[in-house]
N, C-alpha and C. Protein backbone atom coordinates (compact mmCIF):
# COMPACT_ATOMS: atom_id res chain seq x y z
N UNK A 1 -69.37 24.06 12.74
CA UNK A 1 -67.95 23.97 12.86
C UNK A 1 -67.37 23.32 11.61
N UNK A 2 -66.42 23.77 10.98
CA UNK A 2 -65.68 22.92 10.10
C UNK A 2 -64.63 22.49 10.26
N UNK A 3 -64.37 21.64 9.58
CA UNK A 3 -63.73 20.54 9.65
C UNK A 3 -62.13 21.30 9.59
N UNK A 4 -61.29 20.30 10.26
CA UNK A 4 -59.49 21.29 9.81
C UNK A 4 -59.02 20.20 8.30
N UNK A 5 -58.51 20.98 7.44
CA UNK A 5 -57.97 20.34 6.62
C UNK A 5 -56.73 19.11 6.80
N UNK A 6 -56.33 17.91 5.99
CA UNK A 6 -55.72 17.22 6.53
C UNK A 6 -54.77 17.36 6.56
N UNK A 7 -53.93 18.67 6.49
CA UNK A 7 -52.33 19.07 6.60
C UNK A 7 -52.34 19.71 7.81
N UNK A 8 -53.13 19.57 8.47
CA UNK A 8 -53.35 20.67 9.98
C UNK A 8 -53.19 19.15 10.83
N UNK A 9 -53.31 17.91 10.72
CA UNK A 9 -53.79 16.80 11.38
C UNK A 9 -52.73 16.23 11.80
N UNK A 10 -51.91 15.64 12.80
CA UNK A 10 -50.91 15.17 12.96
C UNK A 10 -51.13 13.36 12.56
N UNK A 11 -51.83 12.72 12.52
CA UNK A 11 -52.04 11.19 12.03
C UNK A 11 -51.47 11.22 10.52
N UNK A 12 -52.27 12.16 9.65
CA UNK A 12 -51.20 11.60 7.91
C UNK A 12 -49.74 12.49 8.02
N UNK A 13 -49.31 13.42 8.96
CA UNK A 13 -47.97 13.59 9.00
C UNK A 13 -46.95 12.13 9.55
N UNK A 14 -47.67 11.75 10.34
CA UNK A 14 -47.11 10.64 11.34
C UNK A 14 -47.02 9.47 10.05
N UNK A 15 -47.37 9.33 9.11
CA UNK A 15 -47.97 8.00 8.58
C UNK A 15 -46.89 8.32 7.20
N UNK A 16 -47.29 9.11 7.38
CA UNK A 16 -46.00 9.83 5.52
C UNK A 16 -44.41 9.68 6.10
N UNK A 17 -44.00 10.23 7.18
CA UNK A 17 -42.75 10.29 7.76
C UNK A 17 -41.98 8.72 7.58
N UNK A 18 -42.75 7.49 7.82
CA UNK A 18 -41.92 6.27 7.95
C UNK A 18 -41.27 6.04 6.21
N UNK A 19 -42.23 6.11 5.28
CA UNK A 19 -41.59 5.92 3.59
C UNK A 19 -41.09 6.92 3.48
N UNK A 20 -41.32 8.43 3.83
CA UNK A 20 -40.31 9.47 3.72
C UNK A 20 -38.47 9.05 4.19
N UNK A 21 -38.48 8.75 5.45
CA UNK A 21 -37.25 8.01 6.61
C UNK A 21 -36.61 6.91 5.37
N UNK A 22 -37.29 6.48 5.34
CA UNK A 22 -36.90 5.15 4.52
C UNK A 22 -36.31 5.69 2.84
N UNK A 23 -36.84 6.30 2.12
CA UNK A 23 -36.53 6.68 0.79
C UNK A 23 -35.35 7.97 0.94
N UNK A 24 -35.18 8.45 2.43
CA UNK A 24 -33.68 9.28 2.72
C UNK A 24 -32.62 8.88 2.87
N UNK A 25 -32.93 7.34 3.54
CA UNK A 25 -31.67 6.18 4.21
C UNK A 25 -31.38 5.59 3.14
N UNK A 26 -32.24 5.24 1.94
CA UNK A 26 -31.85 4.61 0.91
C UNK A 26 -31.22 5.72 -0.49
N UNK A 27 -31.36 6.74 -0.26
CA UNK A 27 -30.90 7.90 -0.73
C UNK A 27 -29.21 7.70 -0.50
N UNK A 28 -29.21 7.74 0.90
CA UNK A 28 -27.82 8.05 1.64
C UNK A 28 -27.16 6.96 1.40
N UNK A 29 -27.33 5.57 1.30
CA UNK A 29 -26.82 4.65 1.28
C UNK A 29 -26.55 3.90 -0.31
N UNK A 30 -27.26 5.14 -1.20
CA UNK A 30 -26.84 4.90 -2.46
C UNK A 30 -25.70 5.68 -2.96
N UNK A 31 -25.64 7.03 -2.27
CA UNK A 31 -24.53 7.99 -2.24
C UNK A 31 -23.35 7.29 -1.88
N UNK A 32 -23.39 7.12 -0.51
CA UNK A 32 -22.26 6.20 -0.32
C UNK A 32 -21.98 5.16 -0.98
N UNK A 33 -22.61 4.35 -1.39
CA UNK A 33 -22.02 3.31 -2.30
C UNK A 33 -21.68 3.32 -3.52
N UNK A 34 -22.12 4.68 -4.37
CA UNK A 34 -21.39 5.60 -5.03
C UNK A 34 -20.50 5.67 -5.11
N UNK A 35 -19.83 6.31 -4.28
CA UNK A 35 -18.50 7.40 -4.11
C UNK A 35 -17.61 6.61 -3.24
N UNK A 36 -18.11 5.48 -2.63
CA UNK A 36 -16.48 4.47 -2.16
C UNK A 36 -16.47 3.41 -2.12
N UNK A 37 -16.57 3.06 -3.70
CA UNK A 37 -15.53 1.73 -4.42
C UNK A 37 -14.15 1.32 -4.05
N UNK A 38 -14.59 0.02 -3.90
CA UNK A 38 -13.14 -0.46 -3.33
C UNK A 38 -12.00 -0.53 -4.54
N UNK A 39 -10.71 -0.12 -3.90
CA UNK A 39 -9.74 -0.25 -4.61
C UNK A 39 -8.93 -1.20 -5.29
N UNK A 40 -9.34 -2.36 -4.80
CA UNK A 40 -8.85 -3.57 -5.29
C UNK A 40 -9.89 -4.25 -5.90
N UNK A 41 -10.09 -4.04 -6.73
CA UNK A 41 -11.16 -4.50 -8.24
C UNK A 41 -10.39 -4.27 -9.36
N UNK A 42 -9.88 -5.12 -10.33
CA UNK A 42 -9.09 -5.08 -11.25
C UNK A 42 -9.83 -5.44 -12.35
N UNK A 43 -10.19 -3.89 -13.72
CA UNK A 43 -10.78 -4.15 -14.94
C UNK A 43 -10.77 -5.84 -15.34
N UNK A 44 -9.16 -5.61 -16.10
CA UNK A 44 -8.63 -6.66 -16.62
C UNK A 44 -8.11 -7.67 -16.23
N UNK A 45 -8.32 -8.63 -15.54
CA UNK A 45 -8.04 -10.09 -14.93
C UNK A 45 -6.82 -10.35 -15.09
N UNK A 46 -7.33 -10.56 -16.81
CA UNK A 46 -5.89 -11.45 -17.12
C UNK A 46 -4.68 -10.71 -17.65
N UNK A 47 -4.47 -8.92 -17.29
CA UNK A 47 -3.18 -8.71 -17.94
C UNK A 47 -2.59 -8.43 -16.42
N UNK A 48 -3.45 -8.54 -15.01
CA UNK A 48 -3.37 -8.13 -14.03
C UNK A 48 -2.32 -9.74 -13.90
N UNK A 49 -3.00 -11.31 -14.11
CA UNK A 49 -2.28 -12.28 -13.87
C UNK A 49 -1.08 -12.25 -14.79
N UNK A 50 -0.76 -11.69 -15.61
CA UNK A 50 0.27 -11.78 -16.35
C UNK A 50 1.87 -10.75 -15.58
N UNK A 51 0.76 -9.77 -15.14
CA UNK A 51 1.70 -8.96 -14.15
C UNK A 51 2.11 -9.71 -12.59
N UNK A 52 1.29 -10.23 -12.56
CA UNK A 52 1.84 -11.13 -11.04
C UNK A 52 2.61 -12.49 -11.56
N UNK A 53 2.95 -12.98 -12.73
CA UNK A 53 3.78 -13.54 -12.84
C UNK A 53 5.12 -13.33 -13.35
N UNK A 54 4.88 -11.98 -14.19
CA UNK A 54 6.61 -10.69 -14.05
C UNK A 54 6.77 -10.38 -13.14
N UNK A 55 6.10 -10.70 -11.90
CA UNK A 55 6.64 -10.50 -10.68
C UNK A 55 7.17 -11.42 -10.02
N UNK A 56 6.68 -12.38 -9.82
CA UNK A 56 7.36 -13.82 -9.61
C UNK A 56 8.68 -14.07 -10.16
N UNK A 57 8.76 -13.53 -11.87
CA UNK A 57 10.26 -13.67 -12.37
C UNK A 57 11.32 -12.94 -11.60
N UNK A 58 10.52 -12.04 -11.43
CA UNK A 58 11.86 -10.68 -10.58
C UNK A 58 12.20 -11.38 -9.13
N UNK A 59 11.49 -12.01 -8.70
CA UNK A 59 11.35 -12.92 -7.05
C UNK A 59 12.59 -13.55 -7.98
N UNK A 60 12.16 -14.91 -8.46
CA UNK A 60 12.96 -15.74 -8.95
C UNK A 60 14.37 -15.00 -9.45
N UNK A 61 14.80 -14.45 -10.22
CA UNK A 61 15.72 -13.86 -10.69
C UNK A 61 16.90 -13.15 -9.35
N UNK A 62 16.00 -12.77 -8.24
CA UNK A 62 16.75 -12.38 -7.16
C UNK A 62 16.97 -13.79 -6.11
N UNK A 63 16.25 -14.82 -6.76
CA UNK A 63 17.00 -16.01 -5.90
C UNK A 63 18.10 -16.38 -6.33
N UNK A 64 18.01 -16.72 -7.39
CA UNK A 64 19.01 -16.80 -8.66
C UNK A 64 20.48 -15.90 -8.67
N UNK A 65 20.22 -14.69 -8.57
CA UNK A 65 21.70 -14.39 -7.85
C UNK A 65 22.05 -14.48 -6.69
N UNK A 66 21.17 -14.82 -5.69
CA UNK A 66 21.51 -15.08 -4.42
C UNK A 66 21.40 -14.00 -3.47
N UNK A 67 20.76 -12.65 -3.76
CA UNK A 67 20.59 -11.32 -3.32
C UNK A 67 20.07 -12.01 -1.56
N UNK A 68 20.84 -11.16 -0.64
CA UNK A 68 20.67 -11.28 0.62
C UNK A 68 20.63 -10.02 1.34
N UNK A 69 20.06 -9.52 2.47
CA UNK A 69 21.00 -7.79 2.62
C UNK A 69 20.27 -7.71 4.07
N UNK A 70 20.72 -6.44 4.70
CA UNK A 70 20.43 -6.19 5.79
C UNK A 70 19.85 -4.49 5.81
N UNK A 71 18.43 -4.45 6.37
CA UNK A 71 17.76 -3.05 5.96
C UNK A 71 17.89 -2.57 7.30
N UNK A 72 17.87 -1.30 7.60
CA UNK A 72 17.86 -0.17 8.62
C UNK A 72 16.95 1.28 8.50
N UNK A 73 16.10 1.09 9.31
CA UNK A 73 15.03 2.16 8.60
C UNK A 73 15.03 2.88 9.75
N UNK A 74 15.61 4.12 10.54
CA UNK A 74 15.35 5.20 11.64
C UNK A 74 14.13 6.53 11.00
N UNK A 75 14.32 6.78 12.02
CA UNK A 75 13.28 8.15 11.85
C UNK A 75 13.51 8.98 10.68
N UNK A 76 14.40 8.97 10.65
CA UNK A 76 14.99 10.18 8.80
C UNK A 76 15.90 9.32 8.31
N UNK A 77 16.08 8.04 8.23
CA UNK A 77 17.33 7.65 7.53
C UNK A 77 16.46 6.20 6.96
N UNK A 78 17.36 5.56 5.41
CA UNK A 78 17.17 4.49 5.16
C UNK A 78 18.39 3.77 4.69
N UNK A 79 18.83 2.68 5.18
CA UNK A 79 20.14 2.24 4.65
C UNK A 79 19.95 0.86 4.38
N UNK A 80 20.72 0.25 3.05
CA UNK A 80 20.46 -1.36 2.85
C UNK A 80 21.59 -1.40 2.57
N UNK A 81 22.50 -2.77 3.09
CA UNK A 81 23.47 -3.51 2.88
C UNK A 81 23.50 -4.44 2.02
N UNK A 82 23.85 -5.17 1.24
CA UNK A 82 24.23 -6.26 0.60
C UNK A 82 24.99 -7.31 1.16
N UNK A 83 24.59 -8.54 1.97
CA UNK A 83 25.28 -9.21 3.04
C UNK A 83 25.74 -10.76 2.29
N UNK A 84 25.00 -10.64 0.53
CA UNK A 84 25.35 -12.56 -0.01
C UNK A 84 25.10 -11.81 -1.55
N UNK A 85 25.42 -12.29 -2.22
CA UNK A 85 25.03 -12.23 -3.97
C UNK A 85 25.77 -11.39 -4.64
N UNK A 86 25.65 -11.52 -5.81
CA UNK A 86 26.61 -10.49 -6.87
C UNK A 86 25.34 -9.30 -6.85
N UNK A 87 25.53 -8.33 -6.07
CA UNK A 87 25.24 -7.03 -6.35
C UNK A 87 26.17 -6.24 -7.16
N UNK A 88 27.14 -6.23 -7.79
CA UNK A 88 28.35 -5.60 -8.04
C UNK A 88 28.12 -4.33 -9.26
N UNK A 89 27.08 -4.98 -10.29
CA UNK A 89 26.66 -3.77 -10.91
C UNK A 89 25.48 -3.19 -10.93
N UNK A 90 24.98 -2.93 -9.96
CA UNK A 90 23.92 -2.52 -8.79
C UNK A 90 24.40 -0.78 -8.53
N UNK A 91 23.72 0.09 -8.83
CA UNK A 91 24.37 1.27 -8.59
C UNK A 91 23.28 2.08 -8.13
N UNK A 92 22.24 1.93 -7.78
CA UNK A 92 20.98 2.70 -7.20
C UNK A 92 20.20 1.21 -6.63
N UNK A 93 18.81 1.51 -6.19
CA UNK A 93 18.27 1.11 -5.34
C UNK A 93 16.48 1.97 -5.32
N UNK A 94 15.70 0.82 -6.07
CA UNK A 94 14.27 1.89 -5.40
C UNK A 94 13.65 0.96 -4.33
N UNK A 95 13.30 1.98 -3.32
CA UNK A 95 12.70 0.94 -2.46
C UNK A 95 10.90 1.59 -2.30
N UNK A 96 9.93 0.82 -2.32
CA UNK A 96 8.78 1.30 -2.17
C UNK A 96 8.24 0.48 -0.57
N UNK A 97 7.70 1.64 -0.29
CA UNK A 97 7.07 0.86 1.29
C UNK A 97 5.83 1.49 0.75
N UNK A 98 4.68 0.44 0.95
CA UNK A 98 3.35 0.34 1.03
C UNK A 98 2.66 -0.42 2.29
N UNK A 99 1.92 0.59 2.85
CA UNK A 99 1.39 0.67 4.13
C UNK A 99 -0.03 -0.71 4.09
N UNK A 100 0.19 -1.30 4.61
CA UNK A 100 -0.81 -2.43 4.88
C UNK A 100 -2.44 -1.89 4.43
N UNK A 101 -2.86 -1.03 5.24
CA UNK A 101 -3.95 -0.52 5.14
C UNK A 101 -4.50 0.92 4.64
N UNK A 102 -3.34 1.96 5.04
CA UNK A 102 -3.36 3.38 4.55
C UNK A 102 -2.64 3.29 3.32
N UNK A 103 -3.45 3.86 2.13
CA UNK A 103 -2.89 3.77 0.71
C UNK A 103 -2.19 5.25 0.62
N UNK A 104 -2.68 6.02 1.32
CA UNK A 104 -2.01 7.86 1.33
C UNK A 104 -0.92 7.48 2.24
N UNK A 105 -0.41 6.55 2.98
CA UNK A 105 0.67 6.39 3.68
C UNK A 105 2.41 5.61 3.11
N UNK A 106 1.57 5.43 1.68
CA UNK A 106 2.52 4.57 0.16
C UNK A 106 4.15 5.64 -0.17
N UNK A 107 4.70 5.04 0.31
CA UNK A 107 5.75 6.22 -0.28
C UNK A 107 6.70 5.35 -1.09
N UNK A 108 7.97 5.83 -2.22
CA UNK A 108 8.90 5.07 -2.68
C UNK A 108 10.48 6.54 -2.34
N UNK A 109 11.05 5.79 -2.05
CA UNK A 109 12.94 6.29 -2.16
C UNK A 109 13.62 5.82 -2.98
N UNK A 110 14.62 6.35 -3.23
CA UNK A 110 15.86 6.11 -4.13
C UNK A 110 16.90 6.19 -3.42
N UNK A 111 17.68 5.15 -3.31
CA UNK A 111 18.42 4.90 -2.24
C UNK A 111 19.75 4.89 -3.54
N UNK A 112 21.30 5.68 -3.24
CA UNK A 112 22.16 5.93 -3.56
C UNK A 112 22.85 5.09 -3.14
N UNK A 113 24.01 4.90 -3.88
CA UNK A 113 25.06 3.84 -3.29
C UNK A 113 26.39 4.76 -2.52
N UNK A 114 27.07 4.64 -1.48
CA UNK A 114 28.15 5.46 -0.87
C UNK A 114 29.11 5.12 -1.10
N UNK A 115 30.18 5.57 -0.49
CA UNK A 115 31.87 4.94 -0.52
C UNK A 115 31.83 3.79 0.42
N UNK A 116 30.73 3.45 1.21
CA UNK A 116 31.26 2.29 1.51
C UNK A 116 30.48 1.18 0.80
N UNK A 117 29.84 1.35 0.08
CA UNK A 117 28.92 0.23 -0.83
C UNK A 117 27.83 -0.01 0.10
N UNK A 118 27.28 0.92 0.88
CA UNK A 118 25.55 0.78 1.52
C UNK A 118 24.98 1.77 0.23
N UNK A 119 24.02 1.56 0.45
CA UNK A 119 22.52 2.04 -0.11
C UNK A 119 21.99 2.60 0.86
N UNK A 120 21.92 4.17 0.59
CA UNK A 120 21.47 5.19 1.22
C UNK A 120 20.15 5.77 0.93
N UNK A 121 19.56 6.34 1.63
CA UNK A 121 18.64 7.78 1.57
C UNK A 121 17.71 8.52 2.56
N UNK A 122 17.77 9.50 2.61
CA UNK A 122 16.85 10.30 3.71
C UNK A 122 15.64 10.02 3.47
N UNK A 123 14.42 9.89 4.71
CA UNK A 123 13.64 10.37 4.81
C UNK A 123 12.67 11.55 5.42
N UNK A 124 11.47 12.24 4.28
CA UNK A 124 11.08 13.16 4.61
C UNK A 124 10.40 13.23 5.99
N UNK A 125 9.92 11.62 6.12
CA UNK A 125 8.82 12.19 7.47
C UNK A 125 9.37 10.98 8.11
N UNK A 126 8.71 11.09 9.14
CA UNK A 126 8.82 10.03 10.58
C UNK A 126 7.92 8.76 10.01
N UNK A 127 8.25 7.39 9.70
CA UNK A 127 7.10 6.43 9.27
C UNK A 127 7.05 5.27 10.34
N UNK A 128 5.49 5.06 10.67
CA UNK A 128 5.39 4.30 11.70
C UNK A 128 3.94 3.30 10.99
N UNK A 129 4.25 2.17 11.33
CA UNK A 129 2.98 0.88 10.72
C UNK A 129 3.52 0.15 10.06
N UNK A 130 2.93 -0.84 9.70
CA UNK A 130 2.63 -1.78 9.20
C UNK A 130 3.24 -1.61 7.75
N UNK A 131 4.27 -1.57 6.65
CA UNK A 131 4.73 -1.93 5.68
C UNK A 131 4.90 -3.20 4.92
N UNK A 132 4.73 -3.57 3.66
CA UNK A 132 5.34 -4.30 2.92
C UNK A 132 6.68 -3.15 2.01
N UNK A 133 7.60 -3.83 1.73
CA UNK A 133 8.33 -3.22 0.96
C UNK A 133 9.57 -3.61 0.19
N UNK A 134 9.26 -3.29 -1.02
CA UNK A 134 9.69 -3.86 -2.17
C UNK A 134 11.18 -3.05 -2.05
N UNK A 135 12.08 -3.64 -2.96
CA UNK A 135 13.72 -3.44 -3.01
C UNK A 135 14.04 -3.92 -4.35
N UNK A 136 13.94 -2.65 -5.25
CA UNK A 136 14.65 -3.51 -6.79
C UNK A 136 15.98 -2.31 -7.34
N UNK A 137 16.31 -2.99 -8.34
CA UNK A 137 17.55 -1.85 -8.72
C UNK A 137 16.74 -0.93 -9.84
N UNK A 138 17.29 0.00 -10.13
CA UNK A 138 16.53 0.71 -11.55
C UNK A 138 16.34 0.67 -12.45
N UNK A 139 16.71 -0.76 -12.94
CA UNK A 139 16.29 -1.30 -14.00
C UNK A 139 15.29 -2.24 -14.20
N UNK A 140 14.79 -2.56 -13.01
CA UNK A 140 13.60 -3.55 -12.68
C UNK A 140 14.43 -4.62 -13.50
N UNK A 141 15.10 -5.48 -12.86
CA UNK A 141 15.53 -6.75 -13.89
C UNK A 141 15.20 -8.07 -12.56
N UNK A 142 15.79 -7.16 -11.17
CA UNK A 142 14.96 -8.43 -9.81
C UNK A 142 14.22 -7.61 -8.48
N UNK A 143 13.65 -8.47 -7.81
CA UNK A 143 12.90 -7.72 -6.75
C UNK A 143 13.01 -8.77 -5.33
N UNK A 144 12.92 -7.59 -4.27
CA UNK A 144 12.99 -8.24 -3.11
C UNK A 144 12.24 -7.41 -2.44
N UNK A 145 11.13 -8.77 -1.08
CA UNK A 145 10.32 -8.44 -0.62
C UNK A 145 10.55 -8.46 1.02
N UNK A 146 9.81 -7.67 1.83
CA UNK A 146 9.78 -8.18 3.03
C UNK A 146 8.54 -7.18 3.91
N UNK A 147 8.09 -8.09 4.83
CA UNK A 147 7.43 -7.13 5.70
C UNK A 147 7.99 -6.73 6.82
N UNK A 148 7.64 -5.61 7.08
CA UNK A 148 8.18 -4.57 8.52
C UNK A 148 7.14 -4.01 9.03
N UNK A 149 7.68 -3.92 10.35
CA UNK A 149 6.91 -2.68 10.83
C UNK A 149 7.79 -1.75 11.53
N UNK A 150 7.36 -0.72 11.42
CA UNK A 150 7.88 0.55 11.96
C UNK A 150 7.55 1.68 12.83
N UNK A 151 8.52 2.03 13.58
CA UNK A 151 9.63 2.04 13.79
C UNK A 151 9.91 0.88 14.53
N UNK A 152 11.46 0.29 14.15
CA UNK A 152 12.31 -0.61 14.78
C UNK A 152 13.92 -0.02 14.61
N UNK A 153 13.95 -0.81 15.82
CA UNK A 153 15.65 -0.27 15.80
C UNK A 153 16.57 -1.50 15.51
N UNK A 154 16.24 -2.49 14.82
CA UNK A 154 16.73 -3.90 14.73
C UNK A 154 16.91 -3.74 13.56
N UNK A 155 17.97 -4.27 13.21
CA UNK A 155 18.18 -4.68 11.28
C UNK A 155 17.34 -5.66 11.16
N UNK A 156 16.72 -5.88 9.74
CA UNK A 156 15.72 -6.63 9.17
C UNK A 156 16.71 -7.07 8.04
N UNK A 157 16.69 -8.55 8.30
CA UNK A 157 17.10 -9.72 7.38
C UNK A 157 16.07 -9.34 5.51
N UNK A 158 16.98 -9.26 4.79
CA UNK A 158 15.86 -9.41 3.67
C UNK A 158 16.46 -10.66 2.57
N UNK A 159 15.73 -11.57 2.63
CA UNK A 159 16.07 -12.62 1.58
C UNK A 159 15.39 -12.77 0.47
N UNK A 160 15.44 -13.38 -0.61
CA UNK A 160 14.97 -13.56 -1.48
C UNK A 160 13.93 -14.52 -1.24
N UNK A 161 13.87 -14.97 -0.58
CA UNK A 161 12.44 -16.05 -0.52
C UNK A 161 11.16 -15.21 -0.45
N UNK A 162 10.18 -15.25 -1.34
CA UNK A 162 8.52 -14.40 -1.88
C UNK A 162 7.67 -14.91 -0.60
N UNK A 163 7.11 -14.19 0.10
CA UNK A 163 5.72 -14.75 1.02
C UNK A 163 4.21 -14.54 0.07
C-alpha cells in the first residue's frame, strides 16, 4: 500500500489555515487603515494656530461692535435679524452650518439683505442635526458663532460671545 501524499491529509491543511487566517486579518486591517485617515490631522501646526487666532480676532471684532441677532432656520427658509450693533454697512451675509459629525452634511448660504433689513435665503434641502454655524459678512472682517440643532421652530439668540 502506499502512502497518500501530504496534500491529500487533512492535519497540515488544518495547521497551515491558522497563519494563513491570521496574515488575511492583518492584510484587511492594513487596508483599512490605509484608506481611512482621520480628518483632523493638521500638516502644519503652526500656520493652523495662527489661523485659530484670525479667528479669535473676527470673535473679538464682532464683540467690539456689539453684533447681536436673532436666527430662524425652517425647512426651506433661512432668516437672520440684527437685534443690537452697528450692522448698517452689512449688505450680504455667509452663513456656514457644519454638521457635528457628518462632514458630507457641511453646507454654506448667502443670505441677502430685504426691504425690511432681515437677511434672507432659501434652502435646497430639509436640514436636521446637530450644527455649529458660523455668520460673517463678505468681507470676512467679523464672525459669529453658535450651536443649533435642527429642526427647531424657536428663534436662536446669536451673540457674540466664542464657546
Amino acid at each position: 500500500m502506499k502512502p497518500t501524499p501530504w496534500y491529500k491529509n487533512f492535519w497540515p491543511w488544518f495547521l497551515i489555515s491558522f497563519p494563513l487566517a491570521a496574515i488575511i486579518g492583518c492584510a484587511g486591517l492594513i487596508y483599512m487603515a490605509i484608506g481611512n485617515g482621520p480628518d483632523m490631522v493638521v500638516d502644519d501646526y503652526y500656520k493652523k494656530g495662527k489661523a485659530i487666532n484670525l479667528e479669535l480676532s473676527k470673535f473679538n471684532k464682532a464683540k467690539a461692535l456689539y453684533l447681536h441677532g436673532d436666527l430662524n432656520v425652517t425647512n426651506d427658509k433661512v432668516a437672520f435679524t440684527f437685534t443690537k450693533g452697528d450692522a448698517s454697512n452689512v449688505h450680504s451675509l455667509k452663513m456656514s452650518f457644519y454638521h457635528r459629525t457628518i462632514k458630507t452634511n457641511d453646507f454654506d448660504v448667502s443670505l441677502m439683505k430685504n426691504a425690511h433689513g432681515d437677511f434672507t435665503a432659501l434652502l435646497d434641502a430639509h436640514v436636521d442635526g446637530a450644527y455649529t454655524v458660523f455668520i460673517e459678512p463678505i468681507d470676512n472682517s467679523w464672525k459669529l458663532k453658535e450651536d443649533i440643532i435642527l429642526p427647531t421652530d424657536k428663534t436662536i439668540s446669536i451673540s457674540p460671545e466664542y464657546k
